[in-house]
PDB file of N, CA and C in Angstrom:
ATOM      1  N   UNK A   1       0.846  -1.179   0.000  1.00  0.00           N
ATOM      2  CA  UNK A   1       0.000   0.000   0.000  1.00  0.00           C
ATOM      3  C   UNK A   1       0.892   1.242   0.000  1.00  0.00           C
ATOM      4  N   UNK A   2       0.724   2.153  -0.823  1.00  0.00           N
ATOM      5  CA  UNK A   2       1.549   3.297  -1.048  1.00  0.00           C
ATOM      6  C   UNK A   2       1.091   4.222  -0.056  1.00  0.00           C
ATOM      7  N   UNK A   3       1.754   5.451   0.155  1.00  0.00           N
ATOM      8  CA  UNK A   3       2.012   6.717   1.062  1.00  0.00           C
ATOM      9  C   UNK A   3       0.432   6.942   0.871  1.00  0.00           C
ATOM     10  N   UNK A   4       0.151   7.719  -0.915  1.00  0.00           N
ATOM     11  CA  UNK A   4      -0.926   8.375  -1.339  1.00  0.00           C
ATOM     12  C   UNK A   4      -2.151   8.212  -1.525  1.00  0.00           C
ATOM     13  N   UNK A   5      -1.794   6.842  -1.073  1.00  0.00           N
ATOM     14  CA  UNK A   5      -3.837   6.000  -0.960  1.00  0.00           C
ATOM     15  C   UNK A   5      -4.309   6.541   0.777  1.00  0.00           C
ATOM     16  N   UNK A   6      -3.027   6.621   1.268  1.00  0.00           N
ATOM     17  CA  UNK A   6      -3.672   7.030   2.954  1.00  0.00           C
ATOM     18  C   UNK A   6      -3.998   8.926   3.090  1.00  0.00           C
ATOM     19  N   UNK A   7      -5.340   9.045   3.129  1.00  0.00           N
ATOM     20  CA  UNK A   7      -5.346  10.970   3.562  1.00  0.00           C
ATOM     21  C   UNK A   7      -5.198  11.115   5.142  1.00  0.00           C
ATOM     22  N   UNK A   8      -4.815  12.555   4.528  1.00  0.00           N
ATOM     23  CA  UNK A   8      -4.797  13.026   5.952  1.00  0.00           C
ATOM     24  C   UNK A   8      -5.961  13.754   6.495  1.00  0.00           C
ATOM     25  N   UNK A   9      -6.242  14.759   7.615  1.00  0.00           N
ATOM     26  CA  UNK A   9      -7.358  15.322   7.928  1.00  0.00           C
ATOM     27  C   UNK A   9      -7.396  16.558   6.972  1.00  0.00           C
ATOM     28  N   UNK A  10      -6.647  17.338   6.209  1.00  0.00           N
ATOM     29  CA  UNK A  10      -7.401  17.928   5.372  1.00  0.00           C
ATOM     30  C   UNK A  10      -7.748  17.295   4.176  1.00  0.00           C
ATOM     31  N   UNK A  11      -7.501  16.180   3.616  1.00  0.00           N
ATOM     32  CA  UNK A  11      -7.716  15.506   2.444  1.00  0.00           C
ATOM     33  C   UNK A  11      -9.518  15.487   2.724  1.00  0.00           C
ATOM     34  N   UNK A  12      -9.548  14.702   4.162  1.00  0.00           N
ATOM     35  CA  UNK A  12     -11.141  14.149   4.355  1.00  0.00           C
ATOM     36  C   UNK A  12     -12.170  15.452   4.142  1.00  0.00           C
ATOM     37  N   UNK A  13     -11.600  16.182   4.517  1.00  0.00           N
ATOM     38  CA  UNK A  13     -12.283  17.489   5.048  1.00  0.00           C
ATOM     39  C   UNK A  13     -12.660  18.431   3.772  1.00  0.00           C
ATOM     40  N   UNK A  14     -11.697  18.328   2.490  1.00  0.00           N
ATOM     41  CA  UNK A  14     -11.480  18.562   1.534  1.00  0.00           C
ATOM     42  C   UNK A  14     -13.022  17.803   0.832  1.00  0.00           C
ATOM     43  N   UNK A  15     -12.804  16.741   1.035  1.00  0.00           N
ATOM     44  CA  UNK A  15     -13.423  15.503   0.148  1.00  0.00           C
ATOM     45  C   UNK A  15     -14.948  16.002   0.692  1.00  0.00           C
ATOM     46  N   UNK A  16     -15.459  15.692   1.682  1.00  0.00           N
ATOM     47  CA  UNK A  16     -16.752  15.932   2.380  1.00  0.00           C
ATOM     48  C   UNK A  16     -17.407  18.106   2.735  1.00  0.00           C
ATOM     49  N   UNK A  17     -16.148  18.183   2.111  1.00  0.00           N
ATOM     50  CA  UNK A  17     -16.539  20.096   2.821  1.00  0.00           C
ATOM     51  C   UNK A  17     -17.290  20.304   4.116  1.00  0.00           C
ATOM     52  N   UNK A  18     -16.285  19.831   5.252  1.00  0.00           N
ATOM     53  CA  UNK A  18     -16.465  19.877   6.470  1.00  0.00           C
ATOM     54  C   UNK A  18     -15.096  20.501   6.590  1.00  0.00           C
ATOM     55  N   UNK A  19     -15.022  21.172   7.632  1.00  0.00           N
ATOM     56  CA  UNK A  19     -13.752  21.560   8.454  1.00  0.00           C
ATOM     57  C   UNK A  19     -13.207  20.413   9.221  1.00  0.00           C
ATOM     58  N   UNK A  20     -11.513  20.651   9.148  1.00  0.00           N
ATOM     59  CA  UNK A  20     -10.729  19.953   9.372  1.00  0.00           C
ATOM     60  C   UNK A  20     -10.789  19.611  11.264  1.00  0.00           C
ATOM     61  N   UNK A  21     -12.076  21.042  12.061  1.00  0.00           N
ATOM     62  CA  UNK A  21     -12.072  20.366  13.507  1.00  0.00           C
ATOM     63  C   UNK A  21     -13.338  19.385  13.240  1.00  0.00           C
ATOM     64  N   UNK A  22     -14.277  19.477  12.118  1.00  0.00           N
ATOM     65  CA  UNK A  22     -15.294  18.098  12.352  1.00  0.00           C
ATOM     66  C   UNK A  22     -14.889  16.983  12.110  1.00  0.00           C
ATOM     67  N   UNK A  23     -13.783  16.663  11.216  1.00  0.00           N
ATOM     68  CA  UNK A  23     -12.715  15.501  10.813  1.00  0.00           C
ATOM     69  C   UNK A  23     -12.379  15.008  12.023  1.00  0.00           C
ATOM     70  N   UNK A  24     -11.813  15.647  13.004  1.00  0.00           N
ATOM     71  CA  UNK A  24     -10.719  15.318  13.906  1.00  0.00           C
ATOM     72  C   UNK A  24     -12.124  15.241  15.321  1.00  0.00           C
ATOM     73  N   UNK A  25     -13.089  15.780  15.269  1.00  0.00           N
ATOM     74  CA  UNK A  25     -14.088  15.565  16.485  1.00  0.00           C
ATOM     75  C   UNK A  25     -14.956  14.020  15.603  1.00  0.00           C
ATOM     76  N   UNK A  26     -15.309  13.944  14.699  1.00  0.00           N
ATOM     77  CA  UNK A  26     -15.619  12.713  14.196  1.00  0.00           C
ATOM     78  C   UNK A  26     -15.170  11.317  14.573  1.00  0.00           C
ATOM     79  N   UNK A  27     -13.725  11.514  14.599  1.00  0.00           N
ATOM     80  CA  UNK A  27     -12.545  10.414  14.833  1.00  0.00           C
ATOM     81  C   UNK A  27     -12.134  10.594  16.172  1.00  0.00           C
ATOM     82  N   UNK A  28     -12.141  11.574  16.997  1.00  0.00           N
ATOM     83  CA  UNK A  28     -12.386  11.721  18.496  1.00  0.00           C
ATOM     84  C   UNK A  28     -13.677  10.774  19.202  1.00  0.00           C
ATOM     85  N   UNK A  29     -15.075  10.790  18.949  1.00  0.00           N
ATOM     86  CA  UNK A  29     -15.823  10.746  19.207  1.00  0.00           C
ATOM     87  C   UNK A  29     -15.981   8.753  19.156  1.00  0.00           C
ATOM     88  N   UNK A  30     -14.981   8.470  17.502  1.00  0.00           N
ATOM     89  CA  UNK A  30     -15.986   6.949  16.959  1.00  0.00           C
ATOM     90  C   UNK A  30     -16.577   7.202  15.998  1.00  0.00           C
ATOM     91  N   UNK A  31     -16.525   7.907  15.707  1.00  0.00           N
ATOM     92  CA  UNK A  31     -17.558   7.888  14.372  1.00  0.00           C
ATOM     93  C   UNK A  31     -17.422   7.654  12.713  1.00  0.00           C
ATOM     94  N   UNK A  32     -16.156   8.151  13.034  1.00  0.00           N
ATOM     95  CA  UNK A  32     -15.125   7.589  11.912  1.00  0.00           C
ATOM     96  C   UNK A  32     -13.806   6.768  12.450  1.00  0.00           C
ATOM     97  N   UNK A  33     -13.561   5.517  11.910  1.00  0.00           N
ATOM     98  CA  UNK A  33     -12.782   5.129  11.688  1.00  0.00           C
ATOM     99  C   UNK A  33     -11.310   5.902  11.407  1.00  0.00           C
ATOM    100  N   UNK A  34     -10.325   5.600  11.918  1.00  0.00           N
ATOM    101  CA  UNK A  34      -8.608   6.146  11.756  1.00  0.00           C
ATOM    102  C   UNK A  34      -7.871   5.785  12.807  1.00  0.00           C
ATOM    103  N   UNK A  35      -6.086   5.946  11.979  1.00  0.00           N
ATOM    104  CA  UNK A  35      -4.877   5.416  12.553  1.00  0.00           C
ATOM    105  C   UNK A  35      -4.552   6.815  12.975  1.00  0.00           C
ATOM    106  N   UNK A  36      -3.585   6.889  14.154  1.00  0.00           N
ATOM    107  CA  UNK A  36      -2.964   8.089  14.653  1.00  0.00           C
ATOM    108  C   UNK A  36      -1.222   7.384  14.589  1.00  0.00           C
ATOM    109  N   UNK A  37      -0.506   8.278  14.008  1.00  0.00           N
ATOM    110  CA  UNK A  37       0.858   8.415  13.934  1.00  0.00           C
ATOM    111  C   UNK A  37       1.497   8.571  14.450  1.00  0.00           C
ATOM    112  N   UNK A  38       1.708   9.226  15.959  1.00  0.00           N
ATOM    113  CA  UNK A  38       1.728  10.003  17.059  1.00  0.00           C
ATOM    114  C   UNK A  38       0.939  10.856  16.752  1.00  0.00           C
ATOM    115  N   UNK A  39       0.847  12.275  16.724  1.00  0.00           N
ATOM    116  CA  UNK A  39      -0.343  12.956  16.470  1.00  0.00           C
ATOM    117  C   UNK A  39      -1.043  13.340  15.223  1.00  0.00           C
ATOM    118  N   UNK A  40      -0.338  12.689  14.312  1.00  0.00           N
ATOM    119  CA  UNK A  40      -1.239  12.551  12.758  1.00  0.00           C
ATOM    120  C   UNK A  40      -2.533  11.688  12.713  1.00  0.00           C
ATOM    121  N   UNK A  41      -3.372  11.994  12.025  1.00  0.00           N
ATOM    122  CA  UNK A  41      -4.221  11.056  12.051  1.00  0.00           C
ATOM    123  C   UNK A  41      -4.388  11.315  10.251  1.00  0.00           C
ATOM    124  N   UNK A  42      -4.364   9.567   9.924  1.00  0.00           N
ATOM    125  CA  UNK A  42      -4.178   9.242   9.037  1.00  0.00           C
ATOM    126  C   UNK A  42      -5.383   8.005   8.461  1.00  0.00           C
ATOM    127  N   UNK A  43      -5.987   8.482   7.130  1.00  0.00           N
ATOM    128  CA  UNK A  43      -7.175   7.184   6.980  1.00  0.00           C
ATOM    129  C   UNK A  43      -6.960   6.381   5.969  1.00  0.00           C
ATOM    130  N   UNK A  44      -6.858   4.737   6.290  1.00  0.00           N
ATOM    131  CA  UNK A  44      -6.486   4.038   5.042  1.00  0.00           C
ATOM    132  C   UNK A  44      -7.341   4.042   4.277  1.00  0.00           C
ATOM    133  N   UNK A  45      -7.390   3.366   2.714  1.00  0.00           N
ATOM    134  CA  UNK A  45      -8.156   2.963   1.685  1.00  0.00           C
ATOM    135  C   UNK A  45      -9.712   2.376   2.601  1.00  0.00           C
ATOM    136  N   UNK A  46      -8.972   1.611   3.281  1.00  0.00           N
ATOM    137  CA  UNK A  46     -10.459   0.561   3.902  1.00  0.00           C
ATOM    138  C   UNK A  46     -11.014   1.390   4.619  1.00  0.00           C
ATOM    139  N   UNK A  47      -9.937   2.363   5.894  1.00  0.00           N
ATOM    140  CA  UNK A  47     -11.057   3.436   6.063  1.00  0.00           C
ATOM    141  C   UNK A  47     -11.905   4.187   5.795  1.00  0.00           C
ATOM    142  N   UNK A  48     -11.067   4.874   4.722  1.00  0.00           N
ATOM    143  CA  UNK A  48     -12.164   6.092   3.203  1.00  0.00           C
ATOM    144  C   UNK A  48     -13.278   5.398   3.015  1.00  0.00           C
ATOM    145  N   UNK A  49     -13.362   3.652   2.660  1.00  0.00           N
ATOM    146  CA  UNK A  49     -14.624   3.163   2.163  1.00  0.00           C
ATOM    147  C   UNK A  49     -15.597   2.668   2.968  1.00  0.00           C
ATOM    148  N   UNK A  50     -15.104   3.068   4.351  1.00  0.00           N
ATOM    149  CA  UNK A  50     -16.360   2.366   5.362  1.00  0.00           C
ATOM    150  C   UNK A  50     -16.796   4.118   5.615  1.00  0.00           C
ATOM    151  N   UNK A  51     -15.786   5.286   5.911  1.00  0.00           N
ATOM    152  CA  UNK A  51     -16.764   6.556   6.058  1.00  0.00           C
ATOM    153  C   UNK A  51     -17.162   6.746   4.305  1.00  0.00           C
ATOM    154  N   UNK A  52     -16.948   6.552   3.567  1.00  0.00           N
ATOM    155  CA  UNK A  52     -17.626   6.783   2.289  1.00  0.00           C
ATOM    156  C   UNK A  52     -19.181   6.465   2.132  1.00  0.00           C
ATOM    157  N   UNK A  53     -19.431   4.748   3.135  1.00  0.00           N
ATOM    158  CA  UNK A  53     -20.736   4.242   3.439  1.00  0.00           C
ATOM    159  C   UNK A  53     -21.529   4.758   3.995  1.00  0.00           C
ATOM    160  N   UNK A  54     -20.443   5.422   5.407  1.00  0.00           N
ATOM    161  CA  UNK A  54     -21.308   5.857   5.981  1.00  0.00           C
ATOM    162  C   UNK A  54     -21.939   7.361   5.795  1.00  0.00           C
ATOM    163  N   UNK A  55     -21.586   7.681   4.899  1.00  0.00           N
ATOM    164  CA  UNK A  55     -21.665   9.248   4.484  1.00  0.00           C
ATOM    165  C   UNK A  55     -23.094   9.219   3.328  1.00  0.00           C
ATOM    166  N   UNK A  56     -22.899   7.868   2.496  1.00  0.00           N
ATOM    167  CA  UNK A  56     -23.552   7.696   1.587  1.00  0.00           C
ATOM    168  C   UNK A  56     -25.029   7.470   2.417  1.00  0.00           C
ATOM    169  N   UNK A  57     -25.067   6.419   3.358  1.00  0.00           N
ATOM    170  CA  UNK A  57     -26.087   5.953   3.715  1.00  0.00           C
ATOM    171  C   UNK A  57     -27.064   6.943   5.050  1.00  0.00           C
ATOM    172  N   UNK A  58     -25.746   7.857   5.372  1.00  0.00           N
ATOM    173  CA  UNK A  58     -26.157   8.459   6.519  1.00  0.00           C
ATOM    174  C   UNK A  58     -26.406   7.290   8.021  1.00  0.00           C
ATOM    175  N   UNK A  59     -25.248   7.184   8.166  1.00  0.00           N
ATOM    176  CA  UNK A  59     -25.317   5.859   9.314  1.00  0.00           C
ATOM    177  C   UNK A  59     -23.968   6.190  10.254  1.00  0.00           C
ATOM    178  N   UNK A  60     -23.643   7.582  10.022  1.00  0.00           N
ATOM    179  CA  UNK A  60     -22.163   8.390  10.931  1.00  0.00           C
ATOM    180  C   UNK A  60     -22.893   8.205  12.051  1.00  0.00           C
ATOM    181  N   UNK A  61     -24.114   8.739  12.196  1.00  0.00           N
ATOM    182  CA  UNK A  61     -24.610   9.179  13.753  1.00  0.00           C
ATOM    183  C   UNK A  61     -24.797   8.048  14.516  1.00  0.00           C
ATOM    184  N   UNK A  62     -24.359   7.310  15.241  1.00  0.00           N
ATOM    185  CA  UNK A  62     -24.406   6.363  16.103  1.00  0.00           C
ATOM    186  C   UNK A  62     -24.402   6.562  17.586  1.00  0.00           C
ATOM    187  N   UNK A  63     -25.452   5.635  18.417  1.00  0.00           N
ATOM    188  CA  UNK A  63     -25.673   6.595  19.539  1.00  0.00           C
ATOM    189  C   UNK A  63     -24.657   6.016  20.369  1.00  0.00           C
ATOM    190  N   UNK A  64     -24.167   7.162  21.544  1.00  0.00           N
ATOM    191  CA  UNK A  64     -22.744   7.179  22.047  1.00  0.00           C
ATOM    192  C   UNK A  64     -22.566   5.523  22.943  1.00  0.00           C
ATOM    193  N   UNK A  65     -23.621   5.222  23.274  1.00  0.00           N
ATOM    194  CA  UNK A  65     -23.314   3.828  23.700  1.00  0.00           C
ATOM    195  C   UNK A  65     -22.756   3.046  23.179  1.00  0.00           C
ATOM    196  N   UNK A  66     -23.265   2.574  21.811  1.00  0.00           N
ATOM    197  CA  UNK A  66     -23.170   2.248  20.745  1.00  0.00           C
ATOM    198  C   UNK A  66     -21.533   2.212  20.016  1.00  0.00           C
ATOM    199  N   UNK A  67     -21.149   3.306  20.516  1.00  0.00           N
ATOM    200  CA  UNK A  67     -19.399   3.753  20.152  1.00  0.00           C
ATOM    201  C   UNK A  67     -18.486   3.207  20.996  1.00  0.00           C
ATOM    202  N   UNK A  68     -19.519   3.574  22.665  1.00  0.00           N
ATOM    203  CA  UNK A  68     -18.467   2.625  23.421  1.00  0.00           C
ATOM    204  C   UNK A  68     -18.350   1.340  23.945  1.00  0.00           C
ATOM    205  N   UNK A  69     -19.259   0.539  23.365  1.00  0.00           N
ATOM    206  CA  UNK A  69     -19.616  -0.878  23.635  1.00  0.00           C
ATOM    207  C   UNK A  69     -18.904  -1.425  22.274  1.00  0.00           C
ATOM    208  N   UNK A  70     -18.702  -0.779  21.101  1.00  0.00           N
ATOM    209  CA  UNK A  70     -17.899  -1.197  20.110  1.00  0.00           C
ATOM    210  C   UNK A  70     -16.058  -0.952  20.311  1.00  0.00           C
ATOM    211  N   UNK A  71     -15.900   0.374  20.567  1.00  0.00           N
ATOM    212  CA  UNK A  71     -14.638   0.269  21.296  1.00  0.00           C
ATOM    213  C   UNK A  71     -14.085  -0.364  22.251  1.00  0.00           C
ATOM    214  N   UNK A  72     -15.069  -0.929  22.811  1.00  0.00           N
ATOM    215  CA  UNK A  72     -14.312  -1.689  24.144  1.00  0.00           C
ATOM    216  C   UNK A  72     -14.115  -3.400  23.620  1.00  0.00           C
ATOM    217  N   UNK A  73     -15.060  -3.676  22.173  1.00  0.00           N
ATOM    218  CA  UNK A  73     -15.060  -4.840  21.821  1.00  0.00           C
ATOM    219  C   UNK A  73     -13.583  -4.780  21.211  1.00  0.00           C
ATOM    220  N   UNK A  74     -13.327  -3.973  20.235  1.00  0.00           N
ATOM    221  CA  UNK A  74     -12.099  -3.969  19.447  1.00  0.00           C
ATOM    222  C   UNK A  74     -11.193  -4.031  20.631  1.00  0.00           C
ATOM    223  N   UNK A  75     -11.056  -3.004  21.891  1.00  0.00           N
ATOM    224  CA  UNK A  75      -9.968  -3.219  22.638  1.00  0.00           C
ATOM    225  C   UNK A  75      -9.500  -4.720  23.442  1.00  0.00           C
ATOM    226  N   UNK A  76     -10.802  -5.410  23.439  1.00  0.00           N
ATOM    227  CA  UNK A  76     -10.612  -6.734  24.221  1.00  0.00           C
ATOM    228  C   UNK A  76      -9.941  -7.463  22.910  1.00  0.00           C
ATOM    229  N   UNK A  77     -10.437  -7.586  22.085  1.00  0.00           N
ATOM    230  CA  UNK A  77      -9.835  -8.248  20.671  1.00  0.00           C
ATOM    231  C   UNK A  77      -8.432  -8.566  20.850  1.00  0.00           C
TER     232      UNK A  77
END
């Protein structure tokens, strides 16, 4: 996988015409999917296409339980 398939937070922000703090409160929150670099946050191919879904379908808003009963699954993983 090359450098240029992964964006960064203005790429997303670019792509959707949201500001680069709803990018970064999105991916704060759970709501989007992303890798952090130390403080880069960076979204792979597979990421782009699961928020692409969810953008398409309107299925971002997930209720906050919901975020943290899924985060805590991935963390036991």
């Amino acid at each position: 996988m090359s450098a240029e398939s992964w964006f960064a937070v203005a790429d997303m922000s670019a792509q959707y015409r949201i500001s680069d703090k709803t990018v970064r409160a999105k991916v704060a929150s759970g709501e989007w999917p992303a890798d952090r670099i130390g403080r880069l946050i960076r979204f792979s191919p597979e990421q782009q296409d699961i928020i692409r879904h969810q953008v398409a379908v309107g299925t971002s808003r997930r209720r906050r339980s919901d975020r943290i009963r899924e985060a805590l699954e991935r963390r036991a993983a």
